[in-house]
N, C-alpha and C. Protein backbone atom coordinates (compact mmCIF):
# COMPACT_ATOMS: atom_id res chain seq x y z
N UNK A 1 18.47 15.82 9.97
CA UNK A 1 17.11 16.27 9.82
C UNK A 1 16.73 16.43 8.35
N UNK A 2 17.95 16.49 7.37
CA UNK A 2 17.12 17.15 6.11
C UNK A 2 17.12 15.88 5.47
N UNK A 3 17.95 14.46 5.91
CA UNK A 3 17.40 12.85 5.18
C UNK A 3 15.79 13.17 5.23
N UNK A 4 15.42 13.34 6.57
CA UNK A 4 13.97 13.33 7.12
C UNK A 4 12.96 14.00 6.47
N UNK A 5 13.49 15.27 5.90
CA UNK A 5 12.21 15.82 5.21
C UNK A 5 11.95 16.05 3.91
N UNK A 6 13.51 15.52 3.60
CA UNK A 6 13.34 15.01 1.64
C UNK A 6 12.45 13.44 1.92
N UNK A 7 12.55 12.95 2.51
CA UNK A 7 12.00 11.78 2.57
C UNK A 7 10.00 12.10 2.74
N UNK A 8 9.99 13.01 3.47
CA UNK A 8 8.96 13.46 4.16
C UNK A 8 8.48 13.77 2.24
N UNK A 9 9.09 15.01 1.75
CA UNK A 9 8.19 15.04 0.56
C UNK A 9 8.34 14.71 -0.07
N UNK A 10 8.73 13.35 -0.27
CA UNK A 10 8.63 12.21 -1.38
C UNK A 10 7.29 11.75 -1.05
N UNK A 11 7.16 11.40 0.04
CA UNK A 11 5.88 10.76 0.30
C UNK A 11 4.43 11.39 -0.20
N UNK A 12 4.63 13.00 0.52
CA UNK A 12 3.19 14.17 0.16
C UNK A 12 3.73 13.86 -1.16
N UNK A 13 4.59 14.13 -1.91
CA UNK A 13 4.28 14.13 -3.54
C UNK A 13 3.83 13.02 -4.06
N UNK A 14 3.87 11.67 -3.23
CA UNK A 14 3.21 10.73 -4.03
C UNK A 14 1.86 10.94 -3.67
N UNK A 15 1.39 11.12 -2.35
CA UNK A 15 0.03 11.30 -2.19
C UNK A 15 -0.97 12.34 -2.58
N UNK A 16 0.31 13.08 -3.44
CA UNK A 16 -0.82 14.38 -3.97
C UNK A 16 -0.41 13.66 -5.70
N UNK A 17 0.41 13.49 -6.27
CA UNK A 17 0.36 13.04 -7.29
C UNK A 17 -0.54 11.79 -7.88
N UNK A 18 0.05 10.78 -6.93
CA UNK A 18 -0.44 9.08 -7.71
C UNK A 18 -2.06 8.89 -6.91
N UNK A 19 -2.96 8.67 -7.43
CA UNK A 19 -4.15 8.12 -7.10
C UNK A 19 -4.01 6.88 -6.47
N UNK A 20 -3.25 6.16 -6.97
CA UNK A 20 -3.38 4.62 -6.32
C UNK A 20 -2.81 5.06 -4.59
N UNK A 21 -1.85 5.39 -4.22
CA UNK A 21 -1.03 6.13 -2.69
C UNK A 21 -2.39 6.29 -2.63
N UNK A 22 -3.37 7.29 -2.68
CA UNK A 22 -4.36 8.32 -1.85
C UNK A 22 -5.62 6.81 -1.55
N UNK A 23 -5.58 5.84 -2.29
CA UNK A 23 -6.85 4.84 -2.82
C UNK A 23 -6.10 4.48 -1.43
N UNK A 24 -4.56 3.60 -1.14
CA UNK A 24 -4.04 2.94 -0.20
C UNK A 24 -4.01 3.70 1.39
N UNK A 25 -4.28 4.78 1.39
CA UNK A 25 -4.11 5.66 2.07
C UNK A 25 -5.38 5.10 3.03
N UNK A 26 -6.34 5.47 2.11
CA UNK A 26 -7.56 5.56 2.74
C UNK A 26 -8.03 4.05 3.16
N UNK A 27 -7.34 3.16 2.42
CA UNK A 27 -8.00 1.48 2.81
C UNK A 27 -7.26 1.70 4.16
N UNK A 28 -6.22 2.20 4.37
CA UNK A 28 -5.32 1.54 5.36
C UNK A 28 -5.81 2.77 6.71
N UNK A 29 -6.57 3.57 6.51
CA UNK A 29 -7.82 4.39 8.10
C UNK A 29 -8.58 3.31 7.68
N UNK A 30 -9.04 3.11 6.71
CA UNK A 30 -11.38 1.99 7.26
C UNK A 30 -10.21 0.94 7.80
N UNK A 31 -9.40 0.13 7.65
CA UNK A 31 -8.68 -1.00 8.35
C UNK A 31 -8.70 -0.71 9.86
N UNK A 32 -7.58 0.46 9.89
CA UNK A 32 -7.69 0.75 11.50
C UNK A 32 -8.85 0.89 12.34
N UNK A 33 -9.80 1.55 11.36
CA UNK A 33 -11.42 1.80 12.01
C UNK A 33 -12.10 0.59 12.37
N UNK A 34 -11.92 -0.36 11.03
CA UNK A 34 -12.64 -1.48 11.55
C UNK A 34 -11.68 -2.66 12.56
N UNK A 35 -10.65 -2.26 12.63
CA UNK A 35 -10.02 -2.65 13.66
C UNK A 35 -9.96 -2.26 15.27
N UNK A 36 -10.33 -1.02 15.14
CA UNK A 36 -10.58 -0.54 16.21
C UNK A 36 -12.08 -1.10 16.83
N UNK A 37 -12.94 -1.01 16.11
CA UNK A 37 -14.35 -1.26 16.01
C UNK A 37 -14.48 -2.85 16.62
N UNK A 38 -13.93 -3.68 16.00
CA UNK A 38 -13.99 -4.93 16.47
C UNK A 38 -13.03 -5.44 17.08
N UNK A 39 -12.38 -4.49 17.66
CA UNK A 39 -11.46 -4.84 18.73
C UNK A 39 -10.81 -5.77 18.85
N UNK A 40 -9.92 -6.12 17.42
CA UNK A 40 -9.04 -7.03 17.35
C UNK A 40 -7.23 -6.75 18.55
N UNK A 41 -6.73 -8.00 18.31
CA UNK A 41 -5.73 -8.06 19.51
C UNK A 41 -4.29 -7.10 18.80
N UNK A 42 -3.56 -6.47 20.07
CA UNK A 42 -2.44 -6.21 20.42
C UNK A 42 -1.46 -6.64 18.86
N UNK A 43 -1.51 -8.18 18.70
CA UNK A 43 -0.93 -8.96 17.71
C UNK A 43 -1.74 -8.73 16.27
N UNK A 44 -3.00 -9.01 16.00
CA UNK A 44 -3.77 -8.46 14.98
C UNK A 44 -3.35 -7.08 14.51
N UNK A 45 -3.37 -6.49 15.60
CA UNK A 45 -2.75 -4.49 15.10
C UNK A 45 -1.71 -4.47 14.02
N UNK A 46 -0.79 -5.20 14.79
CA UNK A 46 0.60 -5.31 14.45
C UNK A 46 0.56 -6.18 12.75
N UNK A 47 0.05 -7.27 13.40
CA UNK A 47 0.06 -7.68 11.71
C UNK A 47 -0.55 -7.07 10.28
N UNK A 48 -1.38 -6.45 11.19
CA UNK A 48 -2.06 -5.63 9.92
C UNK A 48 -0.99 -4.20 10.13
N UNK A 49 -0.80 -3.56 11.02
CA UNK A 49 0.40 -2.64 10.69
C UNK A 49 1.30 -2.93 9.32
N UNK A 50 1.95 -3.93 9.85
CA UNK A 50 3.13 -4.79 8.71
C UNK A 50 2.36 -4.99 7.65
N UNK A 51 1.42 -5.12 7.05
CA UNK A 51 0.81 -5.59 5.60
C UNK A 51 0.60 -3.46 5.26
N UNK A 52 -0.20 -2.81 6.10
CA UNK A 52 -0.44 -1.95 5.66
C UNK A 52 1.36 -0.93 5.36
N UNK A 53 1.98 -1.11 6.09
CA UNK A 53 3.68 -0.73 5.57
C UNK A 53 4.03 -1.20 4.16
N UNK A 54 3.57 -2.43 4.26
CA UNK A 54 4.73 -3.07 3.20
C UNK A 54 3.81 -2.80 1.81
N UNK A 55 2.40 -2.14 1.61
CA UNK A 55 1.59 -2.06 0.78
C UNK A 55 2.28 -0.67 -0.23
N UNK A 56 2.50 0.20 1.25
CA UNK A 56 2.71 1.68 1.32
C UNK A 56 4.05 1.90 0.39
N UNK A 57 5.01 1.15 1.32
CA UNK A 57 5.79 1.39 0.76
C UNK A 57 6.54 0.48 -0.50
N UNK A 58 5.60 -0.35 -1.21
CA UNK A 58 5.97 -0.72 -2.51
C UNK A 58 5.15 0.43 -3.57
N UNK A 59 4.29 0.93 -2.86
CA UNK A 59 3.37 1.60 -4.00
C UNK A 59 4.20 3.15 -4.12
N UNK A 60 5.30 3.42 -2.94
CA UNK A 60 6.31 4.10 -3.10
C UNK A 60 7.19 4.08 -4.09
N UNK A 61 8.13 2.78 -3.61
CA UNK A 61 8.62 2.06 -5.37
C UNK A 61 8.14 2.49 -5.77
N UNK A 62 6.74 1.50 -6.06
CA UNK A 62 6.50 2.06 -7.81
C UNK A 62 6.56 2.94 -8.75
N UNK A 63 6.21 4.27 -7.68
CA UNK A 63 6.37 5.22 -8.19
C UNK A 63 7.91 5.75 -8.41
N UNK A 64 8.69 5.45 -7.40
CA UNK A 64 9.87 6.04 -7.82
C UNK A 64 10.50 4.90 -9.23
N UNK A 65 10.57 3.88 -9.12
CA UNK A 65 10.29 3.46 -10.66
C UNK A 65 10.05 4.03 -11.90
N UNK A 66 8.55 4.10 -11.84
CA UNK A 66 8.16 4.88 -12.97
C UNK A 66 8.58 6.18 -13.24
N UNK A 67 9.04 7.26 -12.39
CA UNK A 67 9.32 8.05 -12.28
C UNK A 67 10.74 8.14 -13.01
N UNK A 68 11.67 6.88 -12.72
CA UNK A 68 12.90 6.46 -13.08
C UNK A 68 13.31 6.18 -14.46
N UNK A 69 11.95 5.33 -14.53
CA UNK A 69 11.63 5.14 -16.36
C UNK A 69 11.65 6.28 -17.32
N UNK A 70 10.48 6.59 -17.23
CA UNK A 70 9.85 8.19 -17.48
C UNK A 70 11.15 9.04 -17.86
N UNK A 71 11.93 9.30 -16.82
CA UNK A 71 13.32 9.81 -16.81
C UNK A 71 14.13 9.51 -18.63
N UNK A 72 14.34 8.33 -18.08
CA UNK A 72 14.93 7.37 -19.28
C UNK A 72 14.40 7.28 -20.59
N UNK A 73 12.90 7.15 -21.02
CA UNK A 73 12.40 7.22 -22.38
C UNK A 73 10.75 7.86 -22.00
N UNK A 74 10.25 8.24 -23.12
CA UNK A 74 8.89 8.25 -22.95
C UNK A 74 8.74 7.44 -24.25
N UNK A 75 9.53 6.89 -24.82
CA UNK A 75 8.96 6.16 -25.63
C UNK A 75 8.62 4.63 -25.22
N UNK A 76 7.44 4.36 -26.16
CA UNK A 76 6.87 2.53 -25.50
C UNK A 76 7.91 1.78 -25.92
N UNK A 77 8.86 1.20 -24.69
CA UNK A 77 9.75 0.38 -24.87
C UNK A 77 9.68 -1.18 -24.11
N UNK A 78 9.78 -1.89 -24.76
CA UNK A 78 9.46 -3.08 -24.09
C UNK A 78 10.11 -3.51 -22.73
N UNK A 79 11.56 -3.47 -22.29
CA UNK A 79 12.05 -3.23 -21.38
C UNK A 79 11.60 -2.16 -20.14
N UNK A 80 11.17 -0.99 -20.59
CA UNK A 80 10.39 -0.18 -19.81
C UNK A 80 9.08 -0.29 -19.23
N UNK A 81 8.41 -0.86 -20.36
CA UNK A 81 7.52 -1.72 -19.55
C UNK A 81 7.42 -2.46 -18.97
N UNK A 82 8.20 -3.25 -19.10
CA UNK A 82 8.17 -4.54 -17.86
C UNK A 82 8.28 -4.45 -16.96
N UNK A 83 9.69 -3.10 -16.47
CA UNK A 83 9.93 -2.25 -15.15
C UNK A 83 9.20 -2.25 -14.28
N UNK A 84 8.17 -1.02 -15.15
CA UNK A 84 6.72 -0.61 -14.93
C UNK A 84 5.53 -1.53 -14.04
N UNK A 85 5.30 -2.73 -15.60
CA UNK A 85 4.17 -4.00 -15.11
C UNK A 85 4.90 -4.55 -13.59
N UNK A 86 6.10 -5.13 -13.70
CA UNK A 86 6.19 -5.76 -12.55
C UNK A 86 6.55 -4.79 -10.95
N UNK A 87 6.88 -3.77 -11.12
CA UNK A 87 6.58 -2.94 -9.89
C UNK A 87 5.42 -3.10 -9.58
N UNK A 88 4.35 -2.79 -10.58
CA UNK A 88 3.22 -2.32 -10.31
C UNK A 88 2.19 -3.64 -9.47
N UNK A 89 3.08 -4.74 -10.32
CA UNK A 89 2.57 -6.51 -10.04
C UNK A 89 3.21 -6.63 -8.35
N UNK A 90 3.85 -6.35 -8.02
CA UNK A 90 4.67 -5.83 -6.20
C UNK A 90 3.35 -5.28 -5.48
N UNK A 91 3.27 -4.34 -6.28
CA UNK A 91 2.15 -3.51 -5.69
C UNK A 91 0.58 -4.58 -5.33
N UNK A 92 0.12 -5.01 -6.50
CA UNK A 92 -0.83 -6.14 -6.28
C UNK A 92 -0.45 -6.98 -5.20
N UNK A 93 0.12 -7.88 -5.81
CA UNK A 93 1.10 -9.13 -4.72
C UNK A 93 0.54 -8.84 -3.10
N UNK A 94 1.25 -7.61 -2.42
CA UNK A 94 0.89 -7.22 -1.33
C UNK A 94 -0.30 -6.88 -1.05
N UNK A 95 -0.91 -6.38 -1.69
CA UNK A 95 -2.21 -5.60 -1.42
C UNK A 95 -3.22 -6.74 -1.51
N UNK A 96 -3.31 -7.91 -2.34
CA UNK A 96 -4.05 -9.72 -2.18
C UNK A 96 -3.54 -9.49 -0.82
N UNK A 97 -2.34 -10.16 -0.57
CA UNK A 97 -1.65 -10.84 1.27
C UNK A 97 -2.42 -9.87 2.20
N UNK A 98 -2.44 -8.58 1.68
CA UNK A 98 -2.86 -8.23 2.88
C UNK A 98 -4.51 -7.80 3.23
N UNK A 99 -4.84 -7.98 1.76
CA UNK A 99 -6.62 -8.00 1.66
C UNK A 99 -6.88 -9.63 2.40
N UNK A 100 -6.22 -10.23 1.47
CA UNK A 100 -6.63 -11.79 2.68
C UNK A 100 -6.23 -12.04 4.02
N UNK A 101 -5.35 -11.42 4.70
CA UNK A 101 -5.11 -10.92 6.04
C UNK A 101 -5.89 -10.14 6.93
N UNK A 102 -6.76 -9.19 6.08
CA UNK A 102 -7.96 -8.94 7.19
C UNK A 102 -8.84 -9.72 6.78
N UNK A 103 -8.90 -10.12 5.89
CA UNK A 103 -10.82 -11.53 5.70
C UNK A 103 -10.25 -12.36 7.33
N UNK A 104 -8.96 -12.91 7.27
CA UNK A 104 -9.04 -13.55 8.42
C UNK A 104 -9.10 -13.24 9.33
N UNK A 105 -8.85 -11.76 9.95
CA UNK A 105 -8.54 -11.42 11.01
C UNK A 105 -9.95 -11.07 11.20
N UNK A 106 -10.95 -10.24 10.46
CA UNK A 106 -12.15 -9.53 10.41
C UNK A 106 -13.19 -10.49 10.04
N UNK A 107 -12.75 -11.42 9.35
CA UNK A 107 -14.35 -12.54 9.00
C UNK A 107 -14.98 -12.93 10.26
N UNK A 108 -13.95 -13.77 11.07
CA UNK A 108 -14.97 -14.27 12.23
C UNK A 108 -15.34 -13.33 13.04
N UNK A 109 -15.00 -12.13 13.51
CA UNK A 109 -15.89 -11.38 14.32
C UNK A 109 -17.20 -10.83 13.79
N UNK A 110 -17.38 -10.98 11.99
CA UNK A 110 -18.12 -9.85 11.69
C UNK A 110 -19.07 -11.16 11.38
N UNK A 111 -18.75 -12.21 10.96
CA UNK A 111 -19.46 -13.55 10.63
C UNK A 111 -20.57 -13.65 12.28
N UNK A 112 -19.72 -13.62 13.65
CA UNK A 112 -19.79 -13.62 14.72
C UNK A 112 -21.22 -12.50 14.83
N UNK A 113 -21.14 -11.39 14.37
CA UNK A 113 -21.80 -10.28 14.78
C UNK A 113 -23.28 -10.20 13.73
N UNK A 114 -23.22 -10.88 13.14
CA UNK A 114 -24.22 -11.43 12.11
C UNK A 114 -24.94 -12.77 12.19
N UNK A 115 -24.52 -13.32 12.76
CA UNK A 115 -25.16 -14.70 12.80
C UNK A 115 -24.85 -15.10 14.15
C-alpha cells in the first residue's frame, strides 16, 4: 500500500506544482466530454485513453527529470539542458499524436454536425 501512495503524491505534487500537468489535466476532461458528447466508439475511448496516459505520464518524466537535474546543478549547463529540452520534446511528441488523434476521431462527426 505505501508503493501506492508515494506514487499517489508524486502525482498531486506535480499537479499542484507544474502548470503544464494541470493545462494536460484539463485537455484530457474537454476530450472525455467531447467524447462523450459525440458518442464516439467503445475502441475510440480506448484509443484516446492510451494517448491521454502516455501524455500524462511523460509530462510526469519530465518533471521527475528536471527535478533530477535541478538536484545536480542550478547552474546553465549544456548537458543539463538537453536533459531538460528533450524530455520536455517527449512531452510535445505525444501531445501532436495525440492532438492529431482526436482531429480524426472528432473531425468527421463535428464536420458531420455542421454541414
Amino acid at each position: 500500500m505505501r508503493p501506492f501512495r508515494v506514487a499517489c503524491e508524486g502525482i498531486f505534487h506535480a499537479i499542484r506544482t507544474e502548470r503544464n500537468m494541470r493545462v494536460h489535466l484539463i485537455s484530457a476532461l474537454l476530450v472525455f466530454a467531447v467524447a462523450t458528447w459525440l458518442q464516439t466508439t467503445r475502441m475510440e475511448n480506448l484509443i484516446l485513453l492510451g494517448w491521454v496516459t502516455l501524455v500524462l505520464s511523460l509530462e510526469l518524466m519530465n518533471t521527475a527529470i528536471e527535478r533530477a537535474v535541478d538536484l545536480v546543478t542550478k547552474d546553465v549547463r549544456p548537458l543539463a539542458k538537453q536533459a531538460k529540452d528533450v524530455a520536455a520534446g517527449a512531452v510535445l511528441v505525444a501531445s501532436v499524436g495525440a492532438a492529431v488523434t482526436a482531429l480524426i476521431i472528432f473531425g468527421p462527426r463535428l464536420w458531420n454536425m455542421l454541414y
